[in-house]
Protein backbone atom coordinates (compact mmCIF):
# COMPACT_ATOMS: atom_id res chain seq x y z
CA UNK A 1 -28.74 136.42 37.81
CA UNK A 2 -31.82 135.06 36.97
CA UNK A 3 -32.58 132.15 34.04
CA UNK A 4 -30.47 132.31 31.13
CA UNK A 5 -30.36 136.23 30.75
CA UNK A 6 -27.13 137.89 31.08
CA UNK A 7 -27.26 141.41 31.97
CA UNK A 8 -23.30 141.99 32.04
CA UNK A 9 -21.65 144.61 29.95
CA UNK A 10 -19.92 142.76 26.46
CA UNK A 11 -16.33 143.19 25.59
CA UNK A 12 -17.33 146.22 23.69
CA UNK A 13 -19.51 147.83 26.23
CA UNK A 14 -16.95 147.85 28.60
CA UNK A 15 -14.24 149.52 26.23
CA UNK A 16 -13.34 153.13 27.30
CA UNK A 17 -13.04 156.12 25.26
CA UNK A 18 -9.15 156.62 24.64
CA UNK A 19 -6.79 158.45 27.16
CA UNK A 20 -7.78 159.39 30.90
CA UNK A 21 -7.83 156.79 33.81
CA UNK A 22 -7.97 153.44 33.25
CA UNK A 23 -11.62 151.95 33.18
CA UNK A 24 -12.83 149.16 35.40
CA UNK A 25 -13.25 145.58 34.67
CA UNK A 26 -16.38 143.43 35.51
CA UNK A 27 -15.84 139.86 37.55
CA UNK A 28 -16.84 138.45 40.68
CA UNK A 29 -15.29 138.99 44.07
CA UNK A 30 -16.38 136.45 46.27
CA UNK A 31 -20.17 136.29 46.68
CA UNK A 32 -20.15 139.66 44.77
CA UNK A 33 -20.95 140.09 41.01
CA UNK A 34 -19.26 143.38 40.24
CA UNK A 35 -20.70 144.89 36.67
CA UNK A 36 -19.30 147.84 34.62
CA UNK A 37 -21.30 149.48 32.57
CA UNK A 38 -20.41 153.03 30.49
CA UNK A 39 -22.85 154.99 30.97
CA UNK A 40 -26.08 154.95 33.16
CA UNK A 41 -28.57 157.28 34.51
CA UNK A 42 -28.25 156.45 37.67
CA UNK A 43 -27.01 153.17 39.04
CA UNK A 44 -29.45 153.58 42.01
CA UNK A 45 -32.41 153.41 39.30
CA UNK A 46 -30.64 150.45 37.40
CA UNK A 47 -30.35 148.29 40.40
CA UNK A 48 -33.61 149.02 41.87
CA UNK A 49 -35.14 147.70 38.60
CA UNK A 50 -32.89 145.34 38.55
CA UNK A 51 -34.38 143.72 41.96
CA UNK A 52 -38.17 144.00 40.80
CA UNK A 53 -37.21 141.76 37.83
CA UNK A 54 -35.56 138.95 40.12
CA UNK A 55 -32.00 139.84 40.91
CA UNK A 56 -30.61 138.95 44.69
CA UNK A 57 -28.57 139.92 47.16
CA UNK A 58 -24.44 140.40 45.65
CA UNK A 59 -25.31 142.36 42.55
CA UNK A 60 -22.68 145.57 42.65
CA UNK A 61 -23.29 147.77 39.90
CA UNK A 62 -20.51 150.43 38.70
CA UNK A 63 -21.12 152.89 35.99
CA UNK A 64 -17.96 154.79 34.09
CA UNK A 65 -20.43 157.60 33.66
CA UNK A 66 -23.29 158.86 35.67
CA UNK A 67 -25.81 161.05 33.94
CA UNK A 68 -28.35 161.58 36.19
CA UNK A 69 -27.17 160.64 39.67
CA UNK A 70 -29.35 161.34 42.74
CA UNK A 71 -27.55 162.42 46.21
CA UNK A 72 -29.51 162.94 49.60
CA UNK A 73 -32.38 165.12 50.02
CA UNK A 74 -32.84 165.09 46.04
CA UNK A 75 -29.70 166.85 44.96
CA UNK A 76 -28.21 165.89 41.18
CA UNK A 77 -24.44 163.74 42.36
CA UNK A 78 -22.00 164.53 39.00
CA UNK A 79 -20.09 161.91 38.04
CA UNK A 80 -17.62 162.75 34.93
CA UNK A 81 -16.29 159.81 32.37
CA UNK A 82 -14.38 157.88 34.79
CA UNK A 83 -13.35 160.40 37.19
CA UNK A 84 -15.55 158.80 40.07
CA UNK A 85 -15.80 155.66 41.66
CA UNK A 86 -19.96 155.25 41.36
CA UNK A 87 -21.09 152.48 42.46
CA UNK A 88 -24.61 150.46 43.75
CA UNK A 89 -25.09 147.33 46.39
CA UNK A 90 -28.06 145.33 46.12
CA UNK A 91 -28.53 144.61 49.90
CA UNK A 92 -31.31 142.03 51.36
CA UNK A 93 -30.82 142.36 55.08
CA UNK A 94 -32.51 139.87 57.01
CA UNK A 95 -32.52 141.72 60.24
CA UNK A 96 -35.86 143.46 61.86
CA UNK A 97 -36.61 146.65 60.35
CA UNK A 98 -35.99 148.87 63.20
CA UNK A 99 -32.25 148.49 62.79
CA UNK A 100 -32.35 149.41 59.24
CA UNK A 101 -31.40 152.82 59.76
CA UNK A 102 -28.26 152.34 60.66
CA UNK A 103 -27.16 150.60 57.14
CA UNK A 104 -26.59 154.09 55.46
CA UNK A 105 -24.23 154.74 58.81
CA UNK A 106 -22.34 151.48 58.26
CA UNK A 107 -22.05 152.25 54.79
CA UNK A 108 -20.35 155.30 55.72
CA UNK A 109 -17.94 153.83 57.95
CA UNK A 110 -17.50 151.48 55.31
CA UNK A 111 -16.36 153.63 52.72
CA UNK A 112 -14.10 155.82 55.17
CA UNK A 113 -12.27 152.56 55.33
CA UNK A 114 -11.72 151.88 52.27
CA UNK A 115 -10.78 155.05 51.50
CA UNK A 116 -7.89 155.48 54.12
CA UNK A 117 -6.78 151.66 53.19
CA UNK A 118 -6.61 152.75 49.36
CA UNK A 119 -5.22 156.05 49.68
CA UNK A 120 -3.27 156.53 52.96
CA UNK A 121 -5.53 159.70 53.47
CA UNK A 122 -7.42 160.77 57.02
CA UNK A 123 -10.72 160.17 55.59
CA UNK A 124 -13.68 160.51 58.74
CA UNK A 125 -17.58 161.51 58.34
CA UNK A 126 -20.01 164.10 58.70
CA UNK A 127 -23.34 162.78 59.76
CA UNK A 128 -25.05 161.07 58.57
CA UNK A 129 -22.82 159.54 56.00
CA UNK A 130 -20.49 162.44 54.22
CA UNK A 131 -17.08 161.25 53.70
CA UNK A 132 -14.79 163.41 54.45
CA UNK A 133 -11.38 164.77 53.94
CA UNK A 134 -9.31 167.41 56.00
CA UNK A 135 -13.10 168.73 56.25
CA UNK A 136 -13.97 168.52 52.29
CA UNK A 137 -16.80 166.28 51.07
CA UNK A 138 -15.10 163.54 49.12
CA UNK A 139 -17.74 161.17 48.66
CA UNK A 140 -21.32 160.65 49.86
CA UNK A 141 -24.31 157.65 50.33
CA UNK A 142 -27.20 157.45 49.38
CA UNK A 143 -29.90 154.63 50.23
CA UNK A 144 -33.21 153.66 49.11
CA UNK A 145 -35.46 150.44 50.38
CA UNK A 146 -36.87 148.30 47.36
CA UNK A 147 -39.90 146.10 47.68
CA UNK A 148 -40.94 143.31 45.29
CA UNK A 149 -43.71 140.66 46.10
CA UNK A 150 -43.11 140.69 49.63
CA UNK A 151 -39.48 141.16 49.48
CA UNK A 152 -37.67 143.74 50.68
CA UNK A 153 -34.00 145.20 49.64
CA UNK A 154 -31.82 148.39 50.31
CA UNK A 155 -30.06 149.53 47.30
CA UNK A 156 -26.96 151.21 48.44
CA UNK A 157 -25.53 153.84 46.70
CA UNK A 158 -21.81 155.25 46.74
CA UNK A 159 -19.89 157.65 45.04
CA UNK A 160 -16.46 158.93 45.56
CA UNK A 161 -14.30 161.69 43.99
CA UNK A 162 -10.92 160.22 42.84
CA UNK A 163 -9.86 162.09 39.82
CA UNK A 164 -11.30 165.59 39.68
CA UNK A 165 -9.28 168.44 39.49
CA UNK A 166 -11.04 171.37 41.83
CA UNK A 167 -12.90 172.89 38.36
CA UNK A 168 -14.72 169.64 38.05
CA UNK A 169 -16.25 169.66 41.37
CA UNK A 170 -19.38 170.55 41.90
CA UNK A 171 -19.14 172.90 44.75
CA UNK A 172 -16.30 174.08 46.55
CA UNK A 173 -16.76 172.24 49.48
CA UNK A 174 -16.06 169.14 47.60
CA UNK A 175 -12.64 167.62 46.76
CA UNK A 176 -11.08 163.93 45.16
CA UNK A 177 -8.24 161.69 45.93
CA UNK A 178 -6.14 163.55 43.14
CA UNK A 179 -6.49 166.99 45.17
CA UNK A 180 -5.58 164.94 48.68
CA UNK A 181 -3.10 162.60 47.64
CA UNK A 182 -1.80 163.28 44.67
CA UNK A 183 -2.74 162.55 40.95
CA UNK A 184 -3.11 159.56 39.82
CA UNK A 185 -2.29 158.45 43.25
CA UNK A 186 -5.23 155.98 43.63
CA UNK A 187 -6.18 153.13 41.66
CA UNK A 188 -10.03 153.44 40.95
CA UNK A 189 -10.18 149.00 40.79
CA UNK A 190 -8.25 149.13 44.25
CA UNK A 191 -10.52 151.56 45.76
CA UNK A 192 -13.04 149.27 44.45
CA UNK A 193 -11.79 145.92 45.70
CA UNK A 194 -11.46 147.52 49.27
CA UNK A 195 -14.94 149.43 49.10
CA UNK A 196 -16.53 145.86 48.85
CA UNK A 197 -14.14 143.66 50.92
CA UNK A 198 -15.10 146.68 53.72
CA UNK A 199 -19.05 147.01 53.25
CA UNK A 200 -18.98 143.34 53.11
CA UNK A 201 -17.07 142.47 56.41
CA UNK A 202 -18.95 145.80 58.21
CA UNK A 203 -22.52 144.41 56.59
CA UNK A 204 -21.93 140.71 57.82
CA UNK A 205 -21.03 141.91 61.28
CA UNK A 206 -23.82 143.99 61.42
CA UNK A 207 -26.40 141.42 60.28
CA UNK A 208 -24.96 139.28 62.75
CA UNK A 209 -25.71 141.77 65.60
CA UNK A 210 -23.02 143.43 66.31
CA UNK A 211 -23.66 147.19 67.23
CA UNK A 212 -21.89 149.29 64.61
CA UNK A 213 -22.31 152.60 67.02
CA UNK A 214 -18.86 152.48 68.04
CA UNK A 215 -17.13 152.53 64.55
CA UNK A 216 -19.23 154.78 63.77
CA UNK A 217 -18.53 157.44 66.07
CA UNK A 218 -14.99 156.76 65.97
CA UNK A 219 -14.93 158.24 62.29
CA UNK A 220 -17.94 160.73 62.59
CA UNK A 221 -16.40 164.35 63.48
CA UNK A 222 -20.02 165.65 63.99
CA UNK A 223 -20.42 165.59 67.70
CA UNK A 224 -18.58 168.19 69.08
CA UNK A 225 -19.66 170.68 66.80
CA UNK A 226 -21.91 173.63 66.50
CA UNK A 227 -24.62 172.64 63.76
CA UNK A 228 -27.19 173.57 61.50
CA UNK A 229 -29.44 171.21 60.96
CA UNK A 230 -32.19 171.64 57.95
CA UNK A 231 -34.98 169.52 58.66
CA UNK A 232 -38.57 169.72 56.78
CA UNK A 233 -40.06 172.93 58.22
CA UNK A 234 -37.21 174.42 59.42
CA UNK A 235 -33.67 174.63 61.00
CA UNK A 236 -32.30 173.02 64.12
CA UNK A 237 -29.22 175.19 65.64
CA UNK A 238 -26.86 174.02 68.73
CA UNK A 239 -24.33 171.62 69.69
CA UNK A 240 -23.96 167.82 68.68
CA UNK A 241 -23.61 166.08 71.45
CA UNK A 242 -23.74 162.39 70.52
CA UNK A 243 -25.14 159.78 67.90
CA UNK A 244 -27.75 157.37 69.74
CA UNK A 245 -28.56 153.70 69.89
CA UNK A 246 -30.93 154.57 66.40
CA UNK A 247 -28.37 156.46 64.40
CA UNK A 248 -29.66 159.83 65.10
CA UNK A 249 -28.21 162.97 65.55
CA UNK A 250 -28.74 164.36 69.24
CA UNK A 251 -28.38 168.30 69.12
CA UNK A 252 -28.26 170.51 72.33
CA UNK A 253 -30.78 173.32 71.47
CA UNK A 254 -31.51 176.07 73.63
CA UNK A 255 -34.93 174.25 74.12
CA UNK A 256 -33.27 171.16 75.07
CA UNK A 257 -32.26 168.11 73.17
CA UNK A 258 -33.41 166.99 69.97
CA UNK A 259 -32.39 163.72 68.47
CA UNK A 260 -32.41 163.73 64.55
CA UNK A 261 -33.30 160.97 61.93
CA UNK A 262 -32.45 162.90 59.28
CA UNK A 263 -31.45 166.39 58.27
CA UNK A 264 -28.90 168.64 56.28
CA UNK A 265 -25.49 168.97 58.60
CA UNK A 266 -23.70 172.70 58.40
CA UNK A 267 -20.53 172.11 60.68
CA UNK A 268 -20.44 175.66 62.32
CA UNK A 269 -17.18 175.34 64.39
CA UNK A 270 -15.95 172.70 66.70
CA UNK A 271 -16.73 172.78 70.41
């Protein structure tokens, strides 16, 4: 926080409509001020703004109800009245630019953890950061860099399905906790507590310069598979072969190998 203004919910705010899950409680878990809010736009948005008026580092922001949500590559993420866990980091690495691109990978591996501590589920990832379940997107990241007066900060966003049944999914690709482990199986403030205990152990090890390459690819089910990639301008088709020292995809094409900073993943069929 910054001076005397308060930007947390008030006892009212934070009062659900009647029936459904249970809704989520603001308060601080260790260095992290967790704040509920209703309803927002997108939490991505709120924190971003957030930083530019003098917010720091620990600021997790968790909406009820996203209404305008933003996923990768500009698609709308659809968040029902607490039937998602959607949530934002406000993230001020101090670690050399280059290695920023693997905080939306951590994040992944992150929130793979947290899922199979909260729900006893499988839960792996589909590059770059899909999570996953028995091959069903359960949850996806999305990161944006911030910069204010010479500052710079990575707003990380989450969201993960927990409560849907399969007609409130978006696509049928997609699934929740309730499909995978039963309903009302997970605890949406449990799921939360680990999400943040995890990011903030894998985020501390990071920044302190630990490689997180082999986590990573010991949840990402990518390599090994036959792939399309969509990339600006086009398609890349082959095998995945590996994840380098960057974070990037590396895809055997018939014109050699490519290695991928970003891109659309289609999982054709495993090796």
């Amino acid at each position: 926080m910054t001076g005397s203004e308060d930007h947390r919910p008030s006892a009212d705010q934070q009062q659900p409509p009647t029936g459904g899950p249970p809704a989520l409680e603001s308060r601080d878990l260790g260095r992290w001020r967790i704040e509920v809010v209703e309803e927002s736009g997108s939490t991505n948005a709120d924190v971003a703004e957030r930083f530019r008026s003098g917010d720091r580092e620990g600021l997790v922001l968790v909406a009820e109800h996203q209404t305008a949500g933003r996923g990768r590559l500009g698609r709308e993420w659809v968040s029902p009245p607490r039937a998602s866990l959607t949530v934002s980091f406000l993230l001020e690495p101090d670690v050399p630019a280059e290695r920023w691109t693997w905080l939306p990978l951590l994040t992944g591996v992150a929130a793979a953890r947290a899922v199979r501590r909260s729900a006893d589920v499988a839960a792996d990832l589909k590059w770059p950061n899909d999570v996953l379940v028995a091959g069903a997107k359960l949850g996806g990241i999305l990161l944006e860099r911030v910069e204010q007066d010479g500052r710079a900060a990575a707003v990380v966003g989450i969201g993960l399905n927990v409560h849907q049944a399969q007609d409130d999914l978006p696509v049928p690709g997609a699934t929740s906790l309730d499909l995978v482990a039963g309903p009302g199986a997970v605890d949406r403030a449990s799921l939360l507590t680990a999400l943040v205990e995890e990011l903030s152990a894998a985020y501390d090890e990071w920044r302190g310069g630990e490689d997180p390459r082999a986590a990573y690819l010991g949840l990402c089910v990518t390599p090994g598979h036959q792939v399309t990639v969509s990339v600006p301008g086009g398609e890349v088709v082959g095998e995945a072969t590996d994840v380098d020292a960057q974070g990037r995809l590396v895809v055997l094409t018939e014109q050699g190998e490519q290695a991928l900073g970003a891109g659309d993943v289609v999982h054709v069929r495993p090796r």
